[in-house]
PDB file of N, CA and C in Angstrom:
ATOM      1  N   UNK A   1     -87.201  80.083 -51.307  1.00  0.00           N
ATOM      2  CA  UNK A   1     -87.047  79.132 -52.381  1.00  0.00           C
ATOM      3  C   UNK A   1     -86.234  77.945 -51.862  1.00  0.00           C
ATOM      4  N   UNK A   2     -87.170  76.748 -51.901  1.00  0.00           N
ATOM      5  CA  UNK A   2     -86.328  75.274 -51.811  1.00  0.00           C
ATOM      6  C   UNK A   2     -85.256  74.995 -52.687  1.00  0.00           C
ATOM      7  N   UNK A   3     -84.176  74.570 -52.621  1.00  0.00           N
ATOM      8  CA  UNK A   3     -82.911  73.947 -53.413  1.00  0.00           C
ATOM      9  C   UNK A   3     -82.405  72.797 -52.374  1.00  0.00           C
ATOM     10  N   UNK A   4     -82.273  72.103 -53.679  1.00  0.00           N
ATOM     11  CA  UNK A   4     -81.471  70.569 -53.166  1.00  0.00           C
ATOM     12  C   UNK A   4     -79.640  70.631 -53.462  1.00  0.00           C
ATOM     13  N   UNK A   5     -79.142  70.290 -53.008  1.00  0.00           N
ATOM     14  CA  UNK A   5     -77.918  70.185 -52.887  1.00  0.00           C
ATOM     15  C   UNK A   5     -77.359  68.606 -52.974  1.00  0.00           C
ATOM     16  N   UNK A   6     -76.144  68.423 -54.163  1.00  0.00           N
ATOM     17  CA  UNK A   6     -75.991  67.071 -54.160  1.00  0.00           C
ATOM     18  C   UNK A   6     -74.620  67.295 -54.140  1.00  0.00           C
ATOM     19  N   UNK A   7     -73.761  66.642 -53.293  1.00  0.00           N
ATOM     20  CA  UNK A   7     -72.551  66.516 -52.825  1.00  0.00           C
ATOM     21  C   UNK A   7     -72.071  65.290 -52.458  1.00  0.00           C
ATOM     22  N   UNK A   8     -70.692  64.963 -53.544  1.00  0.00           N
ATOM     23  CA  UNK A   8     -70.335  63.791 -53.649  1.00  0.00           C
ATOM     24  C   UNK A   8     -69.319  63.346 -52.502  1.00  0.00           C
ATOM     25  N   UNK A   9     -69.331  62.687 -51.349  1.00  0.00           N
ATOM     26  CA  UNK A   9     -68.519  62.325 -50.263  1.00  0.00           C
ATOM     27  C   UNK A   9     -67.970  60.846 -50.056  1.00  0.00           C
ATOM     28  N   UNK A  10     -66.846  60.449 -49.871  1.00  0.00           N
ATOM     29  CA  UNK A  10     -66.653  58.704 -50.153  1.00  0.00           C
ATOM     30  C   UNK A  10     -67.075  58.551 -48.555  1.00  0.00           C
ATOM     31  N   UNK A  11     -68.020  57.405 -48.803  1.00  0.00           N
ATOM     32  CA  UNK A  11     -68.484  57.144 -47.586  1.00  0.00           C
ATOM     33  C   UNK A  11     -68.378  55.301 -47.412  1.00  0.00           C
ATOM     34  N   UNK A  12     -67.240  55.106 -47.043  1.00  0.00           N
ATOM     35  CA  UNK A  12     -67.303  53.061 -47.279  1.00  0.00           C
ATOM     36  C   UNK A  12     -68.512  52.659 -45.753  1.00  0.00           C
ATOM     37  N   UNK A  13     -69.015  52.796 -44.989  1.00  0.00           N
ATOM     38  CA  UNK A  13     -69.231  52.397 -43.489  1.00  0.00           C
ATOM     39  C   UNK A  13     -70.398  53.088 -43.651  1.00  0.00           C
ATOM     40  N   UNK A  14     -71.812  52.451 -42.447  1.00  0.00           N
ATOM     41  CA  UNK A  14     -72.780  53.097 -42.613  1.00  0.00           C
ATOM     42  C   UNK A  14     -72.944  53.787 -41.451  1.00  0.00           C
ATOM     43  N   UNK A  15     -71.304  53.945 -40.910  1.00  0.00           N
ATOM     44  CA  UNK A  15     -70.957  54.809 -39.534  1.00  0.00           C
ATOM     45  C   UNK A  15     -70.613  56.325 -40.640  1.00  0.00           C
ATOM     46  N   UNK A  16     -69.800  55.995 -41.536  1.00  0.00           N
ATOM     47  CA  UNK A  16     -69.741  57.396 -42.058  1.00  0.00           C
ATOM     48  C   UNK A  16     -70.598  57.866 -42.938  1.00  0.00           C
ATOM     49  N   UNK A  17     -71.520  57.159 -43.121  1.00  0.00           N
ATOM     50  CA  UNK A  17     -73.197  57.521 -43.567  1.00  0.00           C
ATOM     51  C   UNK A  17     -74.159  58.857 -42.597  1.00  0.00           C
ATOM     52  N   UNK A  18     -73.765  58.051 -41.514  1.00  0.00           N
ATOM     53  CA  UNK A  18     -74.336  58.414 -40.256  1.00  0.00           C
ATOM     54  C   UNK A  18     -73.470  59.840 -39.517  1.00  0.00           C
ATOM     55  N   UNK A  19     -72.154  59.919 -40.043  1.00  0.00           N
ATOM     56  CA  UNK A  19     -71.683  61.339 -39.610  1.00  0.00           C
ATOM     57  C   UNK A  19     -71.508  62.655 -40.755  1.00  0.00           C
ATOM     58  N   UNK A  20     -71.784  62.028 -42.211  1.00  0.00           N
ATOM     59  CA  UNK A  20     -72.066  62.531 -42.959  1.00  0.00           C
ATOM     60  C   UNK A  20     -73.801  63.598 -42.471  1.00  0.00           C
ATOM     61  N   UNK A  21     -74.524  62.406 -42.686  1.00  0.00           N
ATOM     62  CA  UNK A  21     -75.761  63.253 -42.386  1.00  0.00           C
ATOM     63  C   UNK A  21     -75.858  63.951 -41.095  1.00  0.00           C
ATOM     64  N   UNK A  22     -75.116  63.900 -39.815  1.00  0.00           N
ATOM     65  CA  UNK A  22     -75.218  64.225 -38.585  1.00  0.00           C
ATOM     66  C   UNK A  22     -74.496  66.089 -39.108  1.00  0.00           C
ATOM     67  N   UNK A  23     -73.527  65.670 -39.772  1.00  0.00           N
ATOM     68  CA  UNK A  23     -73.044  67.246 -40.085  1.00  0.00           C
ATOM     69  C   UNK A  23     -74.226  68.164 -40.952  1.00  0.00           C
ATOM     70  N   UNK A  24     -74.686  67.257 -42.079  1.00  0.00           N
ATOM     71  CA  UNK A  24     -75.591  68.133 -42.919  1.00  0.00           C
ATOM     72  C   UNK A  24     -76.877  68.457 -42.257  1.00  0.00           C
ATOM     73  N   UNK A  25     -77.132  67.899 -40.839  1.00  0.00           N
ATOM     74  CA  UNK A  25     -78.349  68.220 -40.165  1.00  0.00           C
ATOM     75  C   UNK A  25     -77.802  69.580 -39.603  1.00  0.00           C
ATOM     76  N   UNK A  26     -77.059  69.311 -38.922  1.00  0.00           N
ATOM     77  CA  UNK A  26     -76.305  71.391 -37.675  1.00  0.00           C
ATOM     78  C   UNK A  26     -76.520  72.153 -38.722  1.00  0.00           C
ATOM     79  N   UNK A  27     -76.212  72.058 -39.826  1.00  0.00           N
ATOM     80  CA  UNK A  27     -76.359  72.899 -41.162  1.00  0.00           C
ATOM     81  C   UNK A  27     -77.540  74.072 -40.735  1.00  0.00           C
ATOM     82  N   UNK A  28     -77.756  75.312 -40.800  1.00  0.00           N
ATOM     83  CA  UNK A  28     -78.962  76.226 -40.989  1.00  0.00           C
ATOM     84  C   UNK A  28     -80.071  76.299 -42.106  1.00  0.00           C
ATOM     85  N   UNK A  29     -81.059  75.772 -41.728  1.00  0.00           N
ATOM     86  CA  UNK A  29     -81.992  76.487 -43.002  1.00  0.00           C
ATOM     87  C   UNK A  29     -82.340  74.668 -43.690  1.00  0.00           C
ATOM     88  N   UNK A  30     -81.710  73.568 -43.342  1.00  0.00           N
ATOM     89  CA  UNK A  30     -81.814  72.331 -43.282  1.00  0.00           C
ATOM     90  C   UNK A  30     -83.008  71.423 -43.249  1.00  0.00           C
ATOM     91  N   UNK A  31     -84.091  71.209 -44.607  1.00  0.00           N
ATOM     92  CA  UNK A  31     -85.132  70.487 -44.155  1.00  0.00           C
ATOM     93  C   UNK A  31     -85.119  68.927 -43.625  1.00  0.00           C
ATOM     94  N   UNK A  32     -84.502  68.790 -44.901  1.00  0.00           N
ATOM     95  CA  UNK A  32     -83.919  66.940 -45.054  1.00  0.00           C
ATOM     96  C   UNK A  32     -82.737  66.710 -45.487  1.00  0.00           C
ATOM     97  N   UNK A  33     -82.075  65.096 -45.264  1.00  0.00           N
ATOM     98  CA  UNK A  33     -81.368  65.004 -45.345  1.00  0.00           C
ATOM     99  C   UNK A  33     -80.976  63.664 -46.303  1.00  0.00           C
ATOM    100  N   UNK A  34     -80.666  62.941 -47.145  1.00  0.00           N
ATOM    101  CA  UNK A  34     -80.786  61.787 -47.321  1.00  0.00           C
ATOM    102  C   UNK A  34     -79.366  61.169 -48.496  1.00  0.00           C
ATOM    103  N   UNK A  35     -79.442  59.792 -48.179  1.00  0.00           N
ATOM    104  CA  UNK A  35     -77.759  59.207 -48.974  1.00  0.00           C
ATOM    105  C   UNK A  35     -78.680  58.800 -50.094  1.00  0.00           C
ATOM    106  N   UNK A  36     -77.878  59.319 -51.456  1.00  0.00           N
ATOM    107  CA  UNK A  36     -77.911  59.160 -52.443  1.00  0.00           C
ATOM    108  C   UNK A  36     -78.667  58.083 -53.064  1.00  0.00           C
ATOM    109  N   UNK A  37     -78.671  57.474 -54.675  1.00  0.00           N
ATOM    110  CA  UNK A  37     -79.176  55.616 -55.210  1.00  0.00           C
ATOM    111  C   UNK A  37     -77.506  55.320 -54.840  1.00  0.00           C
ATOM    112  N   UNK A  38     -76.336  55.579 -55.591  1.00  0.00           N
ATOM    113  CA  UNK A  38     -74.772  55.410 -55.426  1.00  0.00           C
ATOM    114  C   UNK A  38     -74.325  54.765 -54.571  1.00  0.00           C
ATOM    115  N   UNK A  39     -74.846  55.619 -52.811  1.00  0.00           N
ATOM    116  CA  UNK A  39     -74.136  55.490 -51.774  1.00  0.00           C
ATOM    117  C   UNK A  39     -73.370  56.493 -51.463  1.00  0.00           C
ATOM    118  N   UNK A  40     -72.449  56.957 -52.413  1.00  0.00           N
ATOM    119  CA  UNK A  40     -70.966  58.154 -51.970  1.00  0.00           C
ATOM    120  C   UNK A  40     -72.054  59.348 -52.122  1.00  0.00           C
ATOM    121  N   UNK A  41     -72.778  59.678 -52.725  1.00  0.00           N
ATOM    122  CA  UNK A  41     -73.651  61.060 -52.511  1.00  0.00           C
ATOM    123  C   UNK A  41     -74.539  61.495 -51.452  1.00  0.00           C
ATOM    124  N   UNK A  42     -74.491  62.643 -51.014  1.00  0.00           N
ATOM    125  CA  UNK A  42     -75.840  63.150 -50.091  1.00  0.00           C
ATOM    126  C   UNK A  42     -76.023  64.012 -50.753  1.00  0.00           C
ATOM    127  N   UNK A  43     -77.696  63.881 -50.216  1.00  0.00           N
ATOM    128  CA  UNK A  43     -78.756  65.062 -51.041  1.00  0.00           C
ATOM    129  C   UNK A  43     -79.307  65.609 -50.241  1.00  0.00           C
ATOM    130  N   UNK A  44     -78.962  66.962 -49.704  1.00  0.00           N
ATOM    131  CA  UNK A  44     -79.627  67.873 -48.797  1.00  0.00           C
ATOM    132  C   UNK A  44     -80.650  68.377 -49.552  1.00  0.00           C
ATOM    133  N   UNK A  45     -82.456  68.621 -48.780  1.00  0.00           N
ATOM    134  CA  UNK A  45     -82.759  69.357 -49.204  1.00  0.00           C
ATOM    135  C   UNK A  45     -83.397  71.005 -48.446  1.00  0.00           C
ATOM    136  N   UNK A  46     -83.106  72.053 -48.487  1.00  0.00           N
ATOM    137  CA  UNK A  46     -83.047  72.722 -47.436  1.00  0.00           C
ATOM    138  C   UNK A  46     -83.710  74.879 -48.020  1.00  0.00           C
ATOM    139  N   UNK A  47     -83.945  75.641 -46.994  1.00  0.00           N
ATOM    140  CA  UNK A  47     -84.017  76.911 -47.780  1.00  0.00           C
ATOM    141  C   UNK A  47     -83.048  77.350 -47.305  1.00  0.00           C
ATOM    142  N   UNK A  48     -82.504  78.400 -48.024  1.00  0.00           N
ATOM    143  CA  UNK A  48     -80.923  79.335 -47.746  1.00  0.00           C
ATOM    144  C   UNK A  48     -80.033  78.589 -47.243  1.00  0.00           C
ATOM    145  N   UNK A  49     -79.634  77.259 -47.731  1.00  0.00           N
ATOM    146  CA  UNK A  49     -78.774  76.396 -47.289  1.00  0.00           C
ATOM    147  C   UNK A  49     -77.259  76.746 -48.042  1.00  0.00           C
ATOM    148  N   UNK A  50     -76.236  76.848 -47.171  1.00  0.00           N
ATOM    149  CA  UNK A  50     -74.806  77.404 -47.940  1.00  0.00           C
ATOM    150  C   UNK A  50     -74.306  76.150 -48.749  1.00  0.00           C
ATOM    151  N   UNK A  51     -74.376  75.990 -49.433  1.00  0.00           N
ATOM    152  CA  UNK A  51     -73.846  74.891 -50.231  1.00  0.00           C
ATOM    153  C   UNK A  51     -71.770  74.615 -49.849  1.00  0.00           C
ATOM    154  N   UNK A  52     -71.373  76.196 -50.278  1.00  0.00           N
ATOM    155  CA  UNK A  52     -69.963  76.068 -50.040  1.00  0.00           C
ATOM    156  C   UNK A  52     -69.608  75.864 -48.388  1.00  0.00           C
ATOM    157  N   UNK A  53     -70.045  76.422 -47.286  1.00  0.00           N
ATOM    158  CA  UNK A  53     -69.848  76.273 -46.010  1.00  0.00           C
ATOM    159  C   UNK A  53     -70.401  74.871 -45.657  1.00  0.00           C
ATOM    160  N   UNK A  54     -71.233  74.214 -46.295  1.00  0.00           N
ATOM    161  CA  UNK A  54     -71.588  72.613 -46.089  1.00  0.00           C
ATOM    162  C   UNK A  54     -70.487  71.624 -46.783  1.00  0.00           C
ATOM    163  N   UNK A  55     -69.937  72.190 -48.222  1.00  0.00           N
ATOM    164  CA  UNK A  55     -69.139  71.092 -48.590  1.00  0.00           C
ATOM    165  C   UNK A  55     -67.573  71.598 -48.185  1.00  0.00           C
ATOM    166  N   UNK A  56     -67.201  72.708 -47.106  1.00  0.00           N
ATOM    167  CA  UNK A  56     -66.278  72.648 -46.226  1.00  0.00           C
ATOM    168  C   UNK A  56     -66.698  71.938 -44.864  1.00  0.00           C
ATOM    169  N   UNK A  57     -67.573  71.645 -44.480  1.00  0.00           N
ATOM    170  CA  UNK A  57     -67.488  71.327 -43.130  1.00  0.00           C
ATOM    171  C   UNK A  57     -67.479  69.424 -43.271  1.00  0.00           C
ATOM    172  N   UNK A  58     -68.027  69.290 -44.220  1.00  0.00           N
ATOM    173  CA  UNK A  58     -67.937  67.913 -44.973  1.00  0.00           C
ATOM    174  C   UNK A  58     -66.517  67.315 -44.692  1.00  0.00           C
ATOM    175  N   UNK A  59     -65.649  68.792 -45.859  1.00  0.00           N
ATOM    176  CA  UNK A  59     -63.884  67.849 -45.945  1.00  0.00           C
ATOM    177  C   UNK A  59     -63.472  68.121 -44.688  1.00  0.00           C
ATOM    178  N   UNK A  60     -63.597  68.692 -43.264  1.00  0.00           N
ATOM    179  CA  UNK A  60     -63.180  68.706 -42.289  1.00  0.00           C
ATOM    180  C   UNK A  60     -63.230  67.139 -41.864  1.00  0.00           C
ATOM    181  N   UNK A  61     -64.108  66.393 -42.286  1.00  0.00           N
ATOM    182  CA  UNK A  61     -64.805  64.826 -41.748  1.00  0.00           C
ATOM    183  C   UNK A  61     -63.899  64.229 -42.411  1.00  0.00           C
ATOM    184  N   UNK A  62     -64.140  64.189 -43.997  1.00  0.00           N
ATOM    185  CA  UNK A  62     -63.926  63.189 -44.790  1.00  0.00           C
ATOM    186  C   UNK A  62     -63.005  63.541 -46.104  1.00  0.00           C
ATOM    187  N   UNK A  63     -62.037  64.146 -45.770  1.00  0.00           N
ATOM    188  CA  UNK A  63     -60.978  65.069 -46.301  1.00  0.00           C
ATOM    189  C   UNK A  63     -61.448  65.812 -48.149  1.00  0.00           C
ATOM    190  N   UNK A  64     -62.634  64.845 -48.553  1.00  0.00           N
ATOM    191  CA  UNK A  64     -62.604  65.054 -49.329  1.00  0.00           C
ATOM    192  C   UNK A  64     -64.462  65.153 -49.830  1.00  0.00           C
ATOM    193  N   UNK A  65     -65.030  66.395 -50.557  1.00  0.00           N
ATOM    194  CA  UNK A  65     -66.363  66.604 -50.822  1.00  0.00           C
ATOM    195  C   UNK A  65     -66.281  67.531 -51.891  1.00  0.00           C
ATOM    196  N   UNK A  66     -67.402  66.808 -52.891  1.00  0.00           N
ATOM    197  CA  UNK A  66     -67.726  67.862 -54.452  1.00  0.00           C
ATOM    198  C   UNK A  66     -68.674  67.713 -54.339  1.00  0.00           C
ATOM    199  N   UNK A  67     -69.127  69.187 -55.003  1.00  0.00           N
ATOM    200  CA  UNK A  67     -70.762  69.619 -55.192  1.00  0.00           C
ATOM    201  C   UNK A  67     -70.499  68.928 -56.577  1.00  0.00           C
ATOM    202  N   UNK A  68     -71.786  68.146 -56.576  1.00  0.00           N
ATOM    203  CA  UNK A  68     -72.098  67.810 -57.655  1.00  0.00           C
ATOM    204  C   UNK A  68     -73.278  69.135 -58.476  1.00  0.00           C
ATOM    205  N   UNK A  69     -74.323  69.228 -57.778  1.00  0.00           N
ATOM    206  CA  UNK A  69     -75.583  70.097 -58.176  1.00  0.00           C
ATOM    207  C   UNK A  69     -75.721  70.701 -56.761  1.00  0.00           C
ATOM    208  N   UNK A  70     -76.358  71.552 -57.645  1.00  0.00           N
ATOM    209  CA  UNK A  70     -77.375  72.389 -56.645  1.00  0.00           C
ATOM    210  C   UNK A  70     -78.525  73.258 -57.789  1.00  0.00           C
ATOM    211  N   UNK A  71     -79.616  73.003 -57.346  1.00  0.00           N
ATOM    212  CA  UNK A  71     -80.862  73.379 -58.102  1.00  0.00           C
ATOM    213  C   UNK A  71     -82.127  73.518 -57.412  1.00  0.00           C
ATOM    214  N   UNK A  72     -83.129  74.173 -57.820  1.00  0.00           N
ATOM    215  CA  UNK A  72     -84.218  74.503 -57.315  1.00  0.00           C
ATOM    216  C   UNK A  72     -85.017  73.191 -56.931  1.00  0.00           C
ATOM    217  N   UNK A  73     -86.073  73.258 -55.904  1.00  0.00           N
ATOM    218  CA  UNK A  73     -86.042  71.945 -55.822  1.00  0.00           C
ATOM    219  C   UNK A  73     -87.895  72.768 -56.269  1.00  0.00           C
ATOM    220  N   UNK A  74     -88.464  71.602 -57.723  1.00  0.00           N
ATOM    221  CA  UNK A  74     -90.028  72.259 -57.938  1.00  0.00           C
ATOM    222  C   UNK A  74     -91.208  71.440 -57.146  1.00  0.00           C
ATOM    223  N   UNK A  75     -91.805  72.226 -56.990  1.00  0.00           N
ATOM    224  CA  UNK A  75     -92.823  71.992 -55.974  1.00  0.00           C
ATOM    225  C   UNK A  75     -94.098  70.740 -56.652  1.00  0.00           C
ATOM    226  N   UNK A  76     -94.486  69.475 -55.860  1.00  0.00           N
ATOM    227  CA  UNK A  76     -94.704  68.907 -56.629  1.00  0.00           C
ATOM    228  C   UNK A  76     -96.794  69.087 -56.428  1.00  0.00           C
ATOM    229  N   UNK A  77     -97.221  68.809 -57.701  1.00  0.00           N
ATOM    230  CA  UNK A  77     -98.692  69.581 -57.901  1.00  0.00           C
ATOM    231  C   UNK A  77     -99.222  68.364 -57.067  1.00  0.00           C
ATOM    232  N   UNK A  78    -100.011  68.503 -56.267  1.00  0.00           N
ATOM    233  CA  UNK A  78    -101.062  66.969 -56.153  1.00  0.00           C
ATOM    234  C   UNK A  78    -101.961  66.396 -57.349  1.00  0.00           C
ATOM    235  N   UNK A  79    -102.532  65.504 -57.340  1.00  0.00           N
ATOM    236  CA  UNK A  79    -103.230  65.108 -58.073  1.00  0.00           C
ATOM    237  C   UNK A  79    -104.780  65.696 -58.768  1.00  0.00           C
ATOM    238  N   UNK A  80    -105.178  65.693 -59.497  1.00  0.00           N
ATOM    239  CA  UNK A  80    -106.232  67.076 -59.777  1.00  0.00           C
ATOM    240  C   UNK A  80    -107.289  65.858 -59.488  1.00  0.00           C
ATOM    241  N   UNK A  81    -108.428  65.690 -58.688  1.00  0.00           N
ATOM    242  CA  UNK A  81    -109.636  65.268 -58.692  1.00  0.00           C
ATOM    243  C   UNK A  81    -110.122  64.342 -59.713  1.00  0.00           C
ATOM    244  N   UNK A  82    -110.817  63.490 -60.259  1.00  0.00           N
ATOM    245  CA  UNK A  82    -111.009  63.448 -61.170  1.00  0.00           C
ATOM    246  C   UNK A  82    -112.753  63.696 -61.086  1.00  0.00           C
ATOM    247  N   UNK A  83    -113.142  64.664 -61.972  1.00  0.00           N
ATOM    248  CA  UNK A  83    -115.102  64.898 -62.133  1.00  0.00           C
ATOM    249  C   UNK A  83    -115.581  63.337 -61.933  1.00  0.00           C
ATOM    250  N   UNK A  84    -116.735  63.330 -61.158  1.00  0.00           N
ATOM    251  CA  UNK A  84    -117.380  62.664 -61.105  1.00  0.00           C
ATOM    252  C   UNK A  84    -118.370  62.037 -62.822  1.00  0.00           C
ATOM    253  N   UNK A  85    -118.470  60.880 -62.979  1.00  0.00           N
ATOM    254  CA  UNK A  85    -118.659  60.085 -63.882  1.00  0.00           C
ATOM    255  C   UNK A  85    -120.377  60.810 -64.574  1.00  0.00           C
ATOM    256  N   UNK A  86    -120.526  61.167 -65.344  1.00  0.00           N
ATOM    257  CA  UNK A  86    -121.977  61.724 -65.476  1.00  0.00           C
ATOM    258  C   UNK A  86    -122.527  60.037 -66.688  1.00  0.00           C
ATOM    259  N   UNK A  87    -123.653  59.568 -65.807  1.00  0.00           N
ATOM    260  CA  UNK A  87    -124.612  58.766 -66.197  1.00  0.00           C
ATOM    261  C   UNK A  87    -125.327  59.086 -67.474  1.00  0.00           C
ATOM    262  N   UNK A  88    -125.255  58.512 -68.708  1.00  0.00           N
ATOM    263  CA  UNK A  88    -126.651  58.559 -69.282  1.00  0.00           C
ATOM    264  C   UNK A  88    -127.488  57.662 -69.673  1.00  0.00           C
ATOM    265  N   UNK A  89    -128.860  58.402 -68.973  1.00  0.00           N
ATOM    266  CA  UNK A  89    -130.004  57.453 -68.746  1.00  0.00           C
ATOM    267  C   UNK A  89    -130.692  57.693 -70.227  1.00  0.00           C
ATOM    268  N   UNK A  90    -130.751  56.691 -71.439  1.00  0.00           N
ATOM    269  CA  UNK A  90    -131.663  56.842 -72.090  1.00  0.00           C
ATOM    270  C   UNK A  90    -133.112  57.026 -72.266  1.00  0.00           C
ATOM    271  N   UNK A  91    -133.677  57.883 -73.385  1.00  0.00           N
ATOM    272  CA  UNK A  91    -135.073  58.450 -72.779  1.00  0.00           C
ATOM    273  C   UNK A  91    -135.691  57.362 -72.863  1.00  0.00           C
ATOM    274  N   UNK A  92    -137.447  57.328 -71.592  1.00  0.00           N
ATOM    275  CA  UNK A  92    -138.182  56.226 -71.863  1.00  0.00           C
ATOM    276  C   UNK A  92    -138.640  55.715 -73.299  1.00  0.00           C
ATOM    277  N   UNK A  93    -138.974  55.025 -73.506  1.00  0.00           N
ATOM    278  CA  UNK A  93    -139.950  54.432 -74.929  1.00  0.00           C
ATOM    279  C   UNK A  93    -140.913  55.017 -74.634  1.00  0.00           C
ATOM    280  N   UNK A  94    -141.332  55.343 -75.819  1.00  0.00           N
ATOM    281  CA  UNK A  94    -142.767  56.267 -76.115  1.00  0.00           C
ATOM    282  C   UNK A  94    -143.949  54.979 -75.649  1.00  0.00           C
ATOM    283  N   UNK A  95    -145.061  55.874 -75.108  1.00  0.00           N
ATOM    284  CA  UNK A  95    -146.385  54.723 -74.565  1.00  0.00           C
ATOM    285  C   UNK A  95    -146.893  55.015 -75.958  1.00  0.00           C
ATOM    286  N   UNK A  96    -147.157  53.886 -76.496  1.00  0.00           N
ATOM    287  CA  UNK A  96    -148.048  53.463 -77.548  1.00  0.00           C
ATOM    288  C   UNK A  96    -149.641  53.155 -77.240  1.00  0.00           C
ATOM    289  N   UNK A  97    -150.681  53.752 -77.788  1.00  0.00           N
ATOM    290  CA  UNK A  97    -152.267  53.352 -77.224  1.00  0.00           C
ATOM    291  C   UNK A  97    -152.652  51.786 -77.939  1.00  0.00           C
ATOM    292  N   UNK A  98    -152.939  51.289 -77.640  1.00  0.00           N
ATOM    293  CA  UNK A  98    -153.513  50.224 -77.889  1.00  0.00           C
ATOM    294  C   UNK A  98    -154.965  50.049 -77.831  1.00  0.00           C
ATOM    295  N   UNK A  99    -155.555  50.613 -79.039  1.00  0.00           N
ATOM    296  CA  UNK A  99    -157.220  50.923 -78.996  1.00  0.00           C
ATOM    297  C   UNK A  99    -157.614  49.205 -78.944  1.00  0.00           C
ATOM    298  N   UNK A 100    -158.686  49.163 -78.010  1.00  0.00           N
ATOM    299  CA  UNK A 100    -159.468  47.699 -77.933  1.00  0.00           C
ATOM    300  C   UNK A 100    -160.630  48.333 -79.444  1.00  0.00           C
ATOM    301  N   UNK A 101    -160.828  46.985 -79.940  1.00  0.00           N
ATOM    302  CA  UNK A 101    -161.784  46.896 -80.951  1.00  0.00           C
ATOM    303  C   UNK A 101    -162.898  46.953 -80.720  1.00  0.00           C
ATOM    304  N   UNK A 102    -163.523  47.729 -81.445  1.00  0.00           N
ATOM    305  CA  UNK A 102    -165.224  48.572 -80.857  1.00  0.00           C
ATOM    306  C   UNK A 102    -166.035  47.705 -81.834  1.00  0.00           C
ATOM    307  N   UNK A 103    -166.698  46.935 -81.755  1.00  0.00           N
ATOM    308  CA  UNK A 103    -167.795  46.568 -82.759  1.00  0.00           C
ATOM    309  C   UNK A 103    -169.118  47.422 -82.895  1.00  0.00           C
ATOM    310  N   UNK A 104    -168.599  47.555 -84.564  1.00  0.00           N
ATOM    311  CA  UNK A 104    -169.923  47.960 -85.156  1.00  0.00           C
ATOM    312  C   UNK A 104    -171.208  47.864 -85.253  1.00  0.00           C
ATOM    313  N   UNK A 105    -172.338  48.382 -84.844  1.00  0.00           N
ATOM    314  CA  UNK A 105    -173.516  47.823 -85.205  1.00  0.00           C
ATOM    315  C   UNK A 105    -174.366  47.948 -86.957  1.00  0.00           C
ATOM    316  N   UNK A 106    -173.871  49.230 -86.972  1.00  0.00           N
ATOM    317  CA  UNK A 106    -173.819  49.764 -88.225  1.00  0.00           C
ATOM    318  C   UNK A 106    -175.103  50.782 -88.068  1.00  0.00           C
ATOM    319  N   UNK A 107    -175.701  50.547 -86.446  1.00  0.00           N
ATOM    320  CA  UNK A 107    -176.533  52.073 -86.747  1.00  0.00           C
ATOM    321  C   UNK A 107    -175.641  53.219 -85.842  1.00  0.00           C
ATOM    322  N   UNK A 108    -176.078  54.450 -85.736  1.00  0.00           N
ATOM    323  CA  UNK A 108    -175.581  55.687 -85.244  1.00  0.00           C
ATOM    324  C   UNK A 108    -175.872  55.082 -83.757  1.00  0.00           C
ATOM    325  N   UNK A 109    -174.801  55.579 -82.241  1.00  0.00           N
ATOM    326  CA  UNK A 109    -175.575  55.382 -81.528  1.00  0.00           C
ATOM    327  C   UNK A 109    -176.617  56.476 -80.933  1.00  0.00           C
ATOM    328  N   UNK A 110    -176.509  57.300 -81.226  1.00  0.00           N
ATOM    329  CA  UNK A 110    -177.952  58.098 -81.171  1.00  0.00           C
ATOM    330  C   UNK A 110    -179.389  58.084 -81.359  1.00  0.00           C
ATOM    331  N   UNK A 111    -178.876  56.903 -82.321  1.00  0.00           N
ATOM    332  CA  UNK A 111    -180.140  56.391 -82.690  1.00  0.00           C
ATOM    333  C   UNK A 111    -181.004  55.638 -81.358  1.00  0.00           C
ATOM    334  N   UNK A 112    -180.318  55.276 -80.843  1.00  0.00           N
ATOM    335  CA  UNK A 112    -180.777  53.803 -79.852  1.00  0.00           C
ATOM    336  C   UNK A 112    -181.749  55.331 -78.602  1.00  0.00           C
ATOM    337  N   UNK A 113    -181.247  56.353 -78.322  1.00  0.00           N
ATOM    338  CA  UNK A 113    -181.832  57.375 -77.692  1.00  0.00           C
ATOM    339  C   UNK A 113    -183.323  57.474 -77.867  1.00  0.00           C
TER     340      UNK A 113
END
């Protein structure tokens, strides 16, 4: 199980940015690593990561580190496909006959036989 870890560290320099995350990398079990929106926070995210043995090795640096959180980190779904668009073709128009006009003679034609 992934968990993120958020631990609040005063960090003025983007040298102690840089030894902040250099410690939370040696860390075991360590995926990522990244500084906070704030600035003073890092957000580890890692599996079986010690939260308390990370925010001691922290105040060894920077005399001073609070867990803010620590929580599951949820797995994010991809996007579902979307079905392809189904067309509808309206039915043809009916063929209509169009009888040509037969003129009458007015006898049978059998007769003419």
């Amino acid at each position: 199980m992934k968990q993120k870890i958020v631990i609040k560290v005063p960090m003025q320099s983007d040298k102690d940015k840089s030894k902040a995350m250099q410690i939370a990398v040696t860390m075991q079990g360590v995926s990522s690593v990244s500084i906070g929106k704030e600035g003073d926070r890092i957000e580890v995210i890692g599996e079986g990561v010690d939260s308390v043995c990370l925010a001691k090795s922290l105040r060894k640096k920077f005399c001073f580190a609070d867990i803010v959180s620590v929580g599951e980190v949820k797995p994010v779904n991809p996007p579902q496909p979307t079905p392809p668009f189904n067309y509808y073709y309206p039915p043809p128009c009916p063929q209509y006959y169009n009888p040509c006009p037969v003129y009458d003679t007015g006898s049978p034609s059998w007769f003419f036989m």
